[in-house]
PDB file of N, CA and C in Angstrom:
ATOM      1  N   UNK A   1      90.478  83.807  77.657  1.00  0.00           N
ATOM      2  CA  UNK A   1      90.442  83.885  79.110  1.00  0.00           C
ATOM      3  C   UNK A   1      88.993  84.131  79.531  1.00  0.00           C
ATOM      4  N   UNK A   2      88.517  83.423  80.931  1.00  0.00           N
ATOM      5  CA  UNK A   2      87.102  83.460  81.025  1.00  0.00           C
ATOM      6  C   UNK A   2      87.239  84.541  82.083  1.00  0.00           C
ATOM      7  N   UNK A   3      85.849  85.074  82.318  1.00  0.00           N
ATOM      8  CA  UNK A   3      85.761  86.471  83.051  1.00  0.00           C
ATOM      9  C   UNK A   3      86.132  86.193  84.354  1.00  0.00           C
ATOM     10  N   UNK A   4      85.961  84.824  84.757  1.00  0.00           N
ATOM     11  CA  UNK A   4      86.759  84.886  86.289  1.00  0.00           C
ATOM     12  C   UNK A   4      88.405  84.587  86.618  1.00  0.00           C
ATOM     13  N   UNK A   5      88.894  83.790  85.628  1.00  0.00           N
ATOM     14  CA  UNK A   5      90.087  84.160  85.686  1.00  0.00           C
ATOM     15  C   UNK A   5      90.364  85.154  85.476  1.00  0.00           C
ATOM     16  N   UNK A   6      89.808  86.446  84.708  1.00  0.00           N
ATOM     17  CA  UNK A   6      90.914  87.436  84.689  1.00  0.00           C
ATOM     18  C   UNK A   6      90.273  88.556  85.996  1.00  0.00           C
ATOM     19  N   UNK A   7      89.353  87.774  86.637  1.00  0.00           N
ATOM     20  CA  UNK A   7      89.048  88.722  87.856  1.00  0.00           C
ATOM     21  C   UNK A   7      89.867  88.060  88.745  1.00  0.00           C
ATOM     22  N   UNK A   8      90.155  86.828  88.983  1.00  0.00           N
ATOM     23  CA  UNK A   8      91.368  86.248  89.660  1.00  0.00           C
ATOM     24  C   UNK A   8      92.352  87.124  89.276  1.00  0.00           C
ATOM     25  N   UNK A   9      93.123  87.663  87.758  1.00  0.00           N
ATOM     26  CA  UNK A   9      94.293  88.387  87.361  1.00  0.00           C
ATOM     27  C   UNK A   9      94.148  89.500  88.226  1.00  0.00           C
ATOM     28  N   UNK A  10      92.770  90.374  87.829  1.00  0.00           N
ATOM     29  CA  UNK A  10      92.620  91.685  88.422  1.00  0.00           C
ATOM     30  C   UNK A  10      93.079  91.491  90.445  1.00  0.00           C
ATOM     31  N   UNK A  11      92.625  90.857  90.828  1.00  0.00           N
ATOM     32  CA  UNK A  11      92.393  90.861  92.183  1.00  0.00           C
ATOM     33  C   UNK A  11      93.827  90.774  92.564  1.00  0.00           C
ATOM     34  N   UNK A  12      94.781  90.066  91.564  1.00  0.00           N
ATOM     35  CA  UNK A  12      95.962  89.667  92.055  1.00  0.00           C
ATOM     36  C   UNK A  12      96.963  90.876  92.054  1.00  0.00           C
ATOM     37  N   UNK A  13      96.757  91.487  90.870  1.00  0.00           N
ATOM     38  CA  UNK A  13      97.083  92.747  90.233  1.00  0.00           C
ATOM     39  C   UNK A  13      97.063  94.170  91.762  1.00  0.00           C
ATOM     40  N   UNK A  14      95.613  93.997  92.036  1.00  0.00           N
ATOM     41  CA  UNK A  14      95.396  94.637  92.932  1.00  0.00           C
ATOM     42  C   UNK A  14      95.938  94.561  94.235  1.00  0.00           C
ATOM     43  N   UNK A  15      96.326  93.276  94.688  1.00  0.00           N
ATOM     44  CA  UNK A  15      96.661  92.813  95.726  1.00  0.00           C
ATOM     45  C   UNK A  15      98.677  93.512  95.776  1.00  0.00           C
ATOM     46  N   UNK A  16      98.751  93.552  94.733  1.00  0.00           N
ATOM     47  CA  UNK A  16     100.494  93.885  94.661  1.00  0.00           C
ATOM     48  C   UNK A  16     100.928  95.258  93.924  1.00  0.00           C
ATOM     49  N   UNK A  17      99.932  96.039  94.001  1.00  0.00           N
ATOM     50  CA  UNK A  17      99.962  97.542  93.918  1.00  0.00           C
ATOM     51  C   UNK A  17     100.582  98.242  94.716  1.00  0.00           C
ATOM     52  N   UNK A  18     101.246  99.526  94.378  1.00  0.00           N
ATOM     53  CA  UNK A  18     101.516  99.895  96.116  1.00  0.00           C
ATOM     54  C   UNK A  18     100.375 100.786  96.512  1.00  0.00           C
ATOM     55  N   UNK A  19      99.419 101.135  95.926  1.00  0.00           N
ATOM     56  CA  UNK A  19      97.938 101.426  96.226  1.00  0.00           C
ATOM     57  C   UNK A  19      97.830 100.756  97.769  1.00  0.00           C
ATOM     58  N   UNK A  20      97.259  99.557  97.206  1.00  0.00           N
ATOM     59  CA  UNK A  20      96.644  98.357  98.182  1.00  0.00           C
ATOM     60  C   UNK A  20      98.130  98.131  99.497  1.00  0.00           C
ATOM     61  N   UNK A  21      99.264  98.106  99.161  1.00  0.00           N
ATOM     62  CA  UNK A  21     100.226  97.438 100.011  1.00  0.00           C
ATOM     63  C   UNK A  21     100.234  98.259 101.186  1.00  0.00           C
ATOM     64  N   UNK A  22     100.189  99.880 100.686  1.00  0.00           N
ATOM     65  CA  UNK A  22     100.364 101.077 101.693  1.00  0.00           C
ATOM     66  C   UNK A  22      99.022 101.069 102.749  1.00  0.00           C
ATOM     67  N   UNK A  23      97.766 101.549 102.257  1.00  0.00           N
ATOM     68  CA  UNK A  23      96.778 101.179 102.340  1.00  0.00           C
ATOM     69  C   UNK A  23      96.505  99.840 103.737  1.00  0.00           C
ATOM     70  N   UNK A  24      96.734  98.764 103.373  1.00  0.00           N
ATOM     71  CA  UNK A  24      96.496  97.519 104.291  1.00  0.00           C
ATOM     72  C   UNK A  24      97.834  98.250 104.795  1.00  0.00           C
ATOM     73  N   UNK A  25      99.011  98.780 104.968  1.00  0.00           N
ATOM     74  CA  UNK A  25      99.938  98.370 105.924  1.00  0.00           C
ATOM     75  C   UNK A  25      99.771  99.985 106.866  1.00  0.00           C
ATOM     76  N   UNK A  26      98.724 100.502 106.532  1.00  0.00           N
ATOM     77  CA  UNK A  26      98.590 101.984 107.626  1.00  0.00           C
ATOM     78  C   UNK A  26      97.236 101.614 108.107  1.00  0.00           C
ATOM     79  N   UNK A  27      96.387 100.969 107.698  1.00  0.00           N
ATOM     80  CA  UNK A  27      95.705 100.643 108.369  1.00  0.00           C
ATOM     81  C   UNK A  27      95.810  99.450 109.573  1.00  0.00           C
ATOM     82  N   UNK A  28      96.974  98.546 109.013  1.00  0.00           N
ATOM     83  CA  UNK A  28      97.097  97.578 110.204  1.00  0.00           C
ATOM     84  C   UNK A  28      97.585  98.237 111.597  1.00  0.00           C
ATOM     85  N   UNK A  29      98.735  99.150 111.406  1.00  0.00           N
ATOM     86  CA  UNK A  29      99.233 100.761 111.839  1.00  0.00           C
ATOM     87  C   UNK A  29      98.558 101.244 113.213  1.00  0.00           C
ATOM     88  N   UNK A  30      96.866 101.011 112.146  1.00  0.00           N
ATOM     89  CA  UNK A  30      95.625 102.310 113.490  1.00  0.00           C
ATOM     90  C   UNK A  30      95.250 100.865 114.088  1.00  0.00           C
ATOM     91  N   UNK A  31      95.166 100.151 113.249  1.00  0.00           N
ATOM     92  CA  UNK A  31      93.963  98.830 114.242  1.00  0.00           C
ATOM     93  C   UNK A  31      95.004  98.261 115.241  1.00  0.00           C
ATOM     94  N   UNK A  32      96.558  98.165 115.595  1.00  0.00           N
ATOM     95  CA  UNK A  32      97.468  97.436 116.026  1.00  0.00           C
ATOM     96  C   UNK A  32      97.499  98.881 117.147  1.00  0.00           C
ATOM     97  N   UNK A  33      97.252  99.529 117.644  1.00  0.00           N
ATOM     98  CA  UNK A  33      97.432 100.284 118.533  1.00  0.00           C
ATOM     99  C   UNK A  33      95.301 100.354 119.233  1.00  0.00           C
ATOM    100  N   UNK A  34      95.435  99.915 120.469  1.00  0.00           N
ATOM    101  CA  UNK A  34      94.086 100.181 120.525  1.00  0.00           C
ATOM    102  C   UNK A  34      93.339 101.426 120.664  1.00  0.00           C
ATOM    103  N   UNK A  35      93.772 102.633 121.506  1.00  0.00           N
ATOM    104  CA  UNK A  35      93.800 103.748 121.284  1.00  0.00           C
ATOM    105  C   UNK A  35      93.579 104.443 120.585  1.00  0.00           C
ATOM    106  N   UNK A  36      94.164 104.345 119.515  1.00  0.00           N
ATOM    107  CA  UNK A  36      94.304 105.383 118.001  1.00  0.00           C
ATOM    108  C   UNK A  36      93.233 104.364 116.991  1.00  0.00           C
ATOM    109  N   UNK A  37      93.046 102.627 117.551  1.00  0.00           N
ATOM    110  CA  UNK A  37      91.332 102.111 116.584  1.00  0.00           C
ATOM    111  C   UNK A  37      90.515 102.879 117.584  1.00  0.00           C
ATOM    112  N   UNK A  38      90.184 102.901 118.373  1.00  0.00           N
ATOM    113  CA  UNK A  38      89.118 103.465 119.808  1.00  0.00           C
ATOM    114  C   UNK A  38      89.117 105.002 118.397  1.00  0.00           C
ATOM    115  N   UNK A  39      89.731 105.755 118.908  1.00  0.00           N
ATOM    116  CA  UNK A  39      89.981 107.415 118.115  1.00  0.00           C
ATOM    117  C   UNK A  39      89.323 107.470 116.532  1.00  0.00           C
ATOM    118  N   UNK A  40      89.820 106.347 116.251  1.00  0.00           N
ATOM    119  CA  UNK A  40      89.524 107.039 114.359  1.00  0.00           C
ATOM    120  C   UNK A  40      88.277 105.973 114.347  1.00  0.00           C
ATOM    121  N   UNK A  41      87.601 104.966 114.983  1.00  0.00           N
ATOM    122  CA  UNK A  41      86.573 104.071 114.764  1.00  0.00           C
ATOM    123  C   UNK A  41      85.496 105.561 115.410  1.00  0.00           C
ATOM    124  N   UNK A  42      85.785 105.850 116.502  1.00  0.00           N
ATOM    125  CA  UNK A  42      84.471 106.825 116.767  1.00  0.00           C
ATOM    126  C   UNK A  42      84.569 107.795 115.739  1.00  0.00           C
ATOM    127  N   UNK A  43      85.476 109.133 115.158  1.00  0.00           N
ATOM    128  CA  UNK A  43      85.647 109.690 114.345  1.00  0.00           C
ATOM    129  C   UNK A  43      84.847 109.167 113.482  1.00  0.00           C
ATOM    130  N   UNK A  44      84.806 108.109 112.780  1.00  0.00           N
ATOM    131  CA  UNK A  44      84.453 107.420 111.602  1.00  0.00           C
ATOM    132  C   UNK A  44      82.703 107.107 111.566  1.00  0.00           C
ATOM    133  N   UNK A  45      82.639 107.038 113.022  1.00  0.00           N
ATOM    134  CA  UNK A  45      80.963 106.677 113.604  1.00  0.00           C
ATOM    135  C   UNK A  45      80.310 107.741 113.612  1.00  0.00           C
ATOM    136  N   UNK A  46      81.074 108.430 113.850  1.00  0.00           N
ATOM    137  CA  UNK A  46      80.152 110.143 114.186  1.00  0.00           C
ATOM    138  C   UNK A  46      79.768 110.845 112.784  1.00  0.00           C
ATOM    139  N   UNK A  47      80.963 110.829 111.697  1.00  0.00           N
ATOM    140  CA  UNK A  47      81.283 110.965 110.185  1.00  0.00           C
ATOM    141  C   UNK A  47      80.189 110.496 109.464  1.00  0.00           C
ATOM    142  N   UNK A  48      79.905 109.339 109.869  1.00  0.00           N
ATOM    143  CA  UNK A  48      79.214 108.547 109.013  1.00  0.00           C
ATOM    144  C   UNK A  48      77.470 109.144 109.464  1.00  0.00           C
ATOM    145  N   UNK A  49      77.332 109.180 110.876  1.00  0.00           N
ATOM    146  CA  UNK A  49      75.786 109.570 111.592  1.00  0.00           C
ATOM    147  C   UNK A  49      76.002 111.468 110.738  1.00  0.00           C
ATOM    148  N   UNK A  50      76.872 111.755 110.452  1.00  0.00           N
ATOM    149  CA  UNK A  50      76.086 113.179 110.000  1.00  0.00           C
ATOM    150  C   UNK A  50      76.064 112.719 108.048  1.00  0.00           C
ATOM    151  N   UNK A  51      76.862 112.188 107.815  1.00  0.00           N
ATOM    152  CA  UNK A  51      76.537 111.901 106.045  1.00  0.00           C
ATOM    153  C   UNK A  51      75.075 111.438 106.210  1.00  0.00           C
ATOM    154  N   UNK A  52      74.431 110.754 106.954  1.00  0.00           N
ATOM    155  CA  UNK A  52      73.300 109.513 107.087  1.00  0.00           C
ATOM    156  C   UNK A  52      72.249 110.665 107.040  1.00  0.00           C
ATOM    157  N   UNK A  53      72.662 111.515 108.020  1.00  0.00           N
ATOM    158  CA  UNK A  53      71.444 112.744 108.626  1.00  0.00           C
ATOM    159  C   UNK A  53      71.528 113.912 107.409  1.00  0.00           C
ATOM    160  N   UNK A  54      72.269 113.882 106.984  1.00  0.00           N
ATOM    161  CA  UNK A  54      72.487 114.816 105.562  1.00  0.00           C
ATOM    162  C   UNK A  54      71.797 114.222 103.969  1.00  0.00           C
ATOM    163  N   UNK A  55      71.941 112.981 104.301  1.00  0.00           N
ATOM    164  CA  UNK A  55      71.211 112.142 103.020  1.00  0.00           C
ATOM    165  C   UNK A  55      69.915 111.563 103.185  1.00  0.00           C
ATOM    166  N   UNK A  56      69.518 112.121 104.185  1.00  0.00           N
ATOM    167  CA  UNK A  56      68.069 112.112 104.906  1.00  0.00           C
ATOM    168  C   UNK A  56      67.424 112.805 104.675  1.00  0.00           C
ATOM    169  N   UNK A  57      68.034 114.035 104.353  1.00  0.00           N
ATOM    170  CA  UNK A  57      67.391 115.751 104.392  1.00  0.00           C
ATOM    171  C   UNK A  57      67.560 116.187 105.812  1.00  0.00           C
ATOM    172  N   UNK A  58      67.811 115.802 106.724  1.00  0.00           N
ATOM    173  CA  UNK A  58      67.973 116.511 108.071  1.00  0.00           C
ATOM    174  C   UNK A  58      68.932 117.263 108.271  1.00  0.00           C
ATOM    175  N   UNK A  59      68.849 118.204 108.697  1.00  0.00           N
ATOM    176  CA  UNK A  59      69.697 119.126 109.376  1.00  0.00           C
ATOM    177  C   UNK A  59      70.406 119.127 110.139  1.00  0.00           C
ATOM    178  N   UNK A  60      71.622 118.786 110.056  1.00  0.00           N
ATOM    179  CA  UNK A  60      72.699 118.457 110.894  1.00  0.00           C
ATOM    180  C   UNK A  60      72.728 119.323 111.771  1.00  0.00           C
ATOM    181  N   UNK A  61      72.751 119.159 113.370  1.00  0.00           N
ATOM    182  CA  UNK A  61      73.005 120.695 114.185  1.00  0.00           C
ATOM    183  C   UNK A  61      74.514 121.343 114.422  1.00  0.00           C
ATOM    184  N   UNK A  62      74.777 122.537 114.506  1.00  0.00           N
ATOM    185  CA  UNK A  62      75.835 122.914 114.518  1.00  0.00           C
ATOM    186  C   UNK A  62      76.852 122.511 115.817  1.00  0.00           C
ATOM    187  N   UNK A  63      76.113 122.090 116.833  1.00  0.00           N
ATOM    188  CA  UNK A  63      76.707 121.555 118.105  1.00  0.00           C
ATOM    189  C   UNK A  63      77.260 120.205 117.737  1.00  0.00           C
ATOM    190  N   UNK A  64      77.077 118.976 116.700  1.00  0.00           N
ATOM    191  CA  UNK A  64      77.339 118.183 116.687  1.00  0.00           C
ATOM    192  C   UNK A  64      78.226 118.186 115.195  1.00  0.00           C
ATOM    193  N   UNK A  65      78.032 119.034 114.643  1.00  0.00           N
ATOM    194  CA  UNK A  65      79.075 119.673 113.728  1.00  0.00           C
ATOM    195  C   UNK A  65      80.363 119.897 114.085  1.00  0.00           C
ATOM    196  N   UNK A  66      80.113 120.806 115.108  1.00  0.00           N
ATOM    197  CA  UNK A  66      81.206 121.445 115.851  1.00  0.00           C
ATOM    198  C   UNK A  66      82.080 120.330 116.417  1.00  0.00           C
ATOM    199  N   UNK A  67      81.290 119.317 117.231  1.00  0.00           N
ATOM    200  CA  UNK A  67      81.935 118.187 117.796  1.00  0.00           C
ATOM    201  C   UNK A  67      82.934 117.314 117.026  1.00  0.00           C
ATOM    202  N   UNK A  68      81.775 117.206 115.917  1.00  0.00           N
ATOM    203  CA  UNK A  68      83.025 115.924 114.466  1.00  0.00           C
ATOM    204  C   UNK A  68      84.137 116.668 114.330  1.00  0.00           C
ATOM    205  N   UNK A  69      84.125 118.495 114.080  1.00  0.00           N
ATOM    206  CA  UNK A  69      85.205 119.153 113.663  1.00  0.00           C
ATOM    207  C   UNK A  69      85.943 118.951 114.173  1.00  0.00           C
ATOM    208  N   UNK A  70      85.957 119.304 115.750  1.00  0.00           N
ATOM    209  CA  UNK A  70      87.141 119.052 116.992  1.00  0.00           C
ATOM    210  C   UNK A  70      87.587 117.805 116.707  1.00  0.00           C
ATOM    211  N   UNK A  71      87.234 116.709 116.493  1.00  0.00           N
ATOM    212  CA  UNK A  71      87.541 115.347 116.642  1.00  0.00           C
ATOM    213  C   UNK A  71      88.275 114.915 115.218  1.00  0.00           C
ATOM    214  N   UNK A  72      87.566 115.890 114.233  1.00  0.00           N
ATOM    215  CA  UNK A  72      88.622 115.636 113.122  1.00  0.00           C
ATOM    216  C   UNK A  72      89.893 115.903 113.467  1.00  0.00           C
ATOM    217  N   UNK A  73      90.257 117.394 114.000  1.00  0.00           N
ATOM    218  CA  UNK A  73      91.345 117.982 114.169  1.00  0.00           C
ATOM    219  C   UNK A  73      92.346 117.234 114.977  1.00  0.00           C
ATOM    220  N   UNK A  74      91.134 116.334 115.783  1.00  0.00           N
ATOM    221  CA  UNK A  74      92.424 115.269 116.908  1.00  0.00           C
ATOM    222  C   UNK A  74      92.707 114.684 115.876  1.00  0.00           C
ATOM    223  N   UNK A  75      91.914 113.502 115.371  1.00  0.00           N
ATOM    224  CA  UNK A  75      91.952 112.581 114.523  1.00  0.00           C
ATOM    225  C   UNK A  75      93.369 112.885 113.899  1.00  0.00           C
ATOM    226  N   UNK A  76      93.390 113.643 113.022  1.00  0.00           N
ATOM    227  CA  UNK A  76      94.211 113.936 111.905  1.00  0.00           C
ATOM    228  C   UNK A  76      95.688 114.709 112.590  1.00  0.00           C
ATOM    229  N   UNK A  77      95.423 114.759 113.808  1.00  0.00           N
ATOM    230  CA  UNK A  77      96.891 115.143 114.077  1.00  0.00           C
ATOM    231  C   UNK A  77      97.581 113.661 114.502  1.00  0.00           C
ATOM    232  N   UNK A  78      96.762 112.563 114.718  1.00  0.00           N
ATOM    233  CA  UNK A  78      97.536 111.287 114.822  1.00  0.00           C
ATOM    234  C   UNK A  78      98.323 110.959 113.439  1.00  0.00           C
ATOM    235  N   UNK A  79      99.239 110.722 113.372  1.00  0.00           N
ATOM    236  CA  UNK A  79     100.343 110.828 112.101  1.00  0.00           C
ATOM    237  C   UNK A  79     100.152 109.494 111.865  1.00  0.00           C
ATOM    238  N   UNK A  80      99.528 108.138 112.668  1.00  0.00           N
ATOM    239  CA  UNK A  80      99.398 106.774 111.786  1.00  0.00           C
ATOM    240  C   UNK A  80      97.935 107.303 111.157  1.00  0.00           C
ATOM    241  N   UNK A  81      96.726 107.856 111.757  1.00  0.00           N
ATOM    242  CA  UNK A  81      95.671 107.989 111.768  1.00  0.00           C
ATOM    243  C   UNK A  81      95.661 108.878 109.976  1.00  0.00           C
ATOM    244  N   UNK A  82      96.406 109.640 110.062  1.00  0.00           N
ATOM    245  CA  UNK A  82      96.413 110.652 108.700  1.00  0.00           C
ATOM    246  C   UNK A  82      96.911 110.044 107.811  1.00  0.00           C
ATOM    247  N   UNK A  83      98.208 109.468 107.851  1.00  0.00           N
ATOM    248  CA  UNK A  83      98.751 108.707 106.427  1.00  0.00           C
ATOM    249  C   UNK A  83      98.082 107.449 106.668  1.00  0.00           C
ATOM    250  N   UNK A  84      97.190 106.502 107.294  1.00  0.00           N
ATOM    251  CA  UNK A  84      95.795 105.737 107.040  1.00  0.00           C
ATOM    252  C   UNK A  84      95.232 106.639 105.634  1.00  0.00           C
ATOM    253  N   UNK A  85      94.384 107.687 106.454  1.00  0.00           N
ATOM    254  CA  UNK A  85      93.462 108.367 105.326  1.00  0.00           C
ATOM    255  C   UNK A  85      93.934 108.851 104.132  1.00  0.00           C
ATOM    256  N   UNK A  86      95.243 109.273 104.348  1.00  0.00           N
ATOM    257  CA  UNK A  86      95.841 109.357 102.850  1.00  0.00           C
ATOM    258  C   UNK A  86      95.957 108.398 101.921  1.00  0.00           C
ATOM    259  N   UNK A  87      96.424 107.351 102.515  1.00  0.00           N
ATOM    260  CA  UNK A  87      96.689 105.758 101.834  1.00  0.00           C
ATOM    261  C   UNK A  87      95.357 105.346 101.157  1.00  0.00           C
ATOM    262  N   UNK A  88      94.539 105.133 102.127  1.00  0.00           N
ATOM    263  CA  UNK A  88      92.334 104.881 101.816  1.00  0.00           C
ATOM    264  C   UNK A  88      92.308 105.227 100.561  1.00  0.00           C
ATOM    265  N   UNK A  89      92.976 106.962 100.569  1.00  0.00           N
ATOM    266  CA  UNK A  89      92.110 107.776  99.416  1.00  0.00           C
ATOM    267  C   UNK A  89      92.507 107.495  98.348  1.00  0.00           C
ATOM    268  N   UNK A  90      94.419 107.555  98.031  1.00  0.00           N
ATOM    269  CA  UNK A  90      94.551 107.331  96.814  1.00  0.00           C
ATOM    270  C   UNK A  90      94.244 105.409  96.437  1.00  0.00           C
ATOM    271  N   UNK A  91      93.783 104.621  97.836  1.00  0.00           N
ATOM    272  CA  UNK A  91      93.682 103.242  97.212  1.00  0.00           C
ATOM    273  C   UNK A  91      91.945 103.390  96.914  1.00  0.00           C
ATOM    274  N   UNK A  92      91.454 104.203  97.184  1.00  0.00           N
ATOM    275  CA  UNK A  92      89.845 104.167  96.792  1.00  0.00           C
ATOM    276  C   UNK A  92      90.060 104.971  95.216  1.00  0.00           C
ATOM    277  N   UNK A  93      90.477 105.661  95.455  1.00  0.00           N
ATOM    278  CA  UNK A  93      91.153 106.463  94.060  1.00  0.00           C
ATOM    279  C   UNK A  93      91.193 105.789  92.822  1.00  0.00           C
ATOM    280  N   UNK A  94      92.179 104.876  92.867  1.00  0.00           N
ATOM    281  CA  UNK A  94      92.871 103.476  92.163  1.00  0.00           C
ATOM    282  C   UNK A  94      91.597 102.688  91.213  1.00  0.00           C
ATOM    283  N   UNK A  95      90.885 102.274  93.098  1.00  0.00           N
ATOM    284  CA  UNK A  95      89.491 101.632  92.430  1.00  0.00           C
ATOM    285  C   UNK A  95      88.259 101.860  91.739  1.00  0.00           C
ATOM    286  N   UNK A  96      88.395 103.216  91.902  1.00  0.00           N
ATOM    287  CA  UNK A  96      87.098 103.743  91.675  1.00  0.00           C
ATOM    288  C   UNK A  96      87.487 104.002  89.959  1.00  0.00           C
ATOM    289  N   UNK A  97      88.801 104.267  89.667  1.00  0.00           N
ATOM    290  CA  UNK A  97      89.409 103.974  88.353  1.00  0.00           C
ATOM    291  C   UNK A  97      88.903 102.808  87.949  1.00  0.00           C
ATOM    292  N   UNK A  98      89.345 101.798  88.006  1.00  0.00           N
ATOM    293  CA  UNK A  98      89.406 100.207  87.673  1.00  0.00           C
ATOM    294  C   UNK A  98      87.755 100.140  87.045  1.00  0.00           C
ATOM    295  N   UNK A  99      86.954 100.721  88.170  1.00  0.00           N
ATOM    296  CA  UNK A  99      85.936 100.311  88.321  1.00  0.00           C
ATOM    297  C   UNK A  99      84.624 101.493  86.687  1.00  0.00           C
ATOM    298  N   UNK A 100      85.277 102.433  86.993  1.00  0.00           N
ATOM    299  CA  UNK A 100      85.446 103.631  85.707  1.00  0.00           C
ATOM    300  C   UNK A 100      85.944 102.809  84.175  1.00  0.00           C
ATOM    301  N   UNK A 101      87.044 102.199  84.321  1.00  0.00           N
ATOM    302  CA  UNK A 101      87.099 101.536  82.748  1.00  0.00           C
ATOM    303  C   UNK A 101      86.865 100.326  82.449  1.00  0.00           C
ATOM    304  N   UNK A 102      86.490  99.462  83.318  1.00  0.00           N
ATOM    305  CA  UNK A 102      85.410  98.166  83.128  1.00  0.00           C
ATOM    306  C   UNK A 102      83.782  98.684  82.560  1.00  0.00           C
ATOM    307  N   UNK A 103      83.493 100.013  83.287  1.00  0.00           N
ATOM    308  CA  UNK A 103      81.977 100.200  82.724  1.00  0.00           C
ATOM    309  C   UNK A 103      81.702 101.365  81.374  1.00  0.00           C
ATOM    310  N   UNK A 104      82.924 101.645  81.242  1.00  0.00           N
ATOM    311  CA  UNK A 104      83.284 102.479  79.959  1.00  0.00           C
ATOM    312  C   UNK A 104      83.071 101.117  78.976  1.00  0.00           C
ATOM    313  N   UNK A 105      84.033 100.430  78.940  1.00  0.00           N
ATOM    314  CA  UNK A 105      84.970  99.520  78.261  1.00  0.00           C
ATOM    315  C   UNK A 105      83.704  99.098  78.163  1.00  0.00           C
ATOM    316  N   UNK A 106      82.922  98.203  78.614  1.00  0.00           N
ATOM    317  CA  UNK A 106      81.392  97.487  78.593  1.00  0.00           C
ATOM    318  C   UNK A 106      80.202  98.409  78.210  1.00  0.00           C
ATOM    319  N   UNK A 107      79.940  99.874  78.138  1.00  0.00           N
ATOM    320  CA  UNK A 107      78.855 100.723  78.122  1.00  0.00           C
ATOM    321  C   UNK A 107      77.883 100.369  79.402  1.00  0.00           C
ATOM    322  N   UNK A 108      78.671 100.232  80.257  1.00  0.00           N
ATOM    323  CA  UNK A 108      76.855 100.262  80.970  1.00  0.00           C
ATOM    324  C   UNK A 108      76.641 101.117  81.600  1.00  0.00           C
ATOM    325  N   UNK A 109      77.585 102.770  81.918  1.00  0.00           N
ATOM    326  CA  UNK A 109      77.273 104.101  82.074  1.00  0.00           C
ATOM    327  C   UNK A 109      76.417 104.526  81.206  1.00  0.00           C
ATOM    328  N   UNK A 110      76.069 103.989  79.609  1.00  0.00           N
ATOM    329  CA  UNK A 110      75.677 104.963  78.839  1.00  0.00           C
ATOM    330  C   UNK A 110      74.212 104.449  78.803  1.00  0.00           C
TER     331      UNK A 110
END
């Protein structure tokens, strides 16, 4: 078998997980309500501007700390919005596996 067919296998593999099925079907969930994409897309914007300012060396201020917090707390009381992020994690989970014993299996960690 050549390396792209069995990345065709893998992809297919992946595609019919219930990882991936849950995953795409809680996210279609937040994006199919506009509201709750509006809610977890800013959440996600704001999330991302303090990781950015943190991997910068900057000092995140506590006023805009404070802000993501509150907005988490909305965020995550939306019940499509939370089992989304639950679904993400264990399907990033999954991959980050896959992706763990392809570079074992090959050495190119070492």
């Amino acid at each position: 078998m050549n390396v792209y067919d069995a990345a065709h296998t893998l992809s297919k593999a992946i595609k019919n997980s219930e990882e991936y099925k849950e995953f795409n079907e809680r996210q279609k969930n937040v994006y199919s309500n506009e509201q709750t994409k509006e809610m977890f897309e800013d959440f996600r914007k704001k999330a991302m501007e303090i990781q950015m300012e943190n991997m910068s060396g900057n000092k995140v201020s506590e006023e805009k700390m404070k802000e993501v917090k509150k907005l988490e707390e909305i965020v995550m009381s939306n019940s499509d919005i939370n089992k989304f992020f639950k679904a993400e994690m264990r399907f990033t989970q999954m991959m980050n596996d896959v992706y763990k014993i392809m570079g074992e299996s090959i050495n190119v960690n070492s």
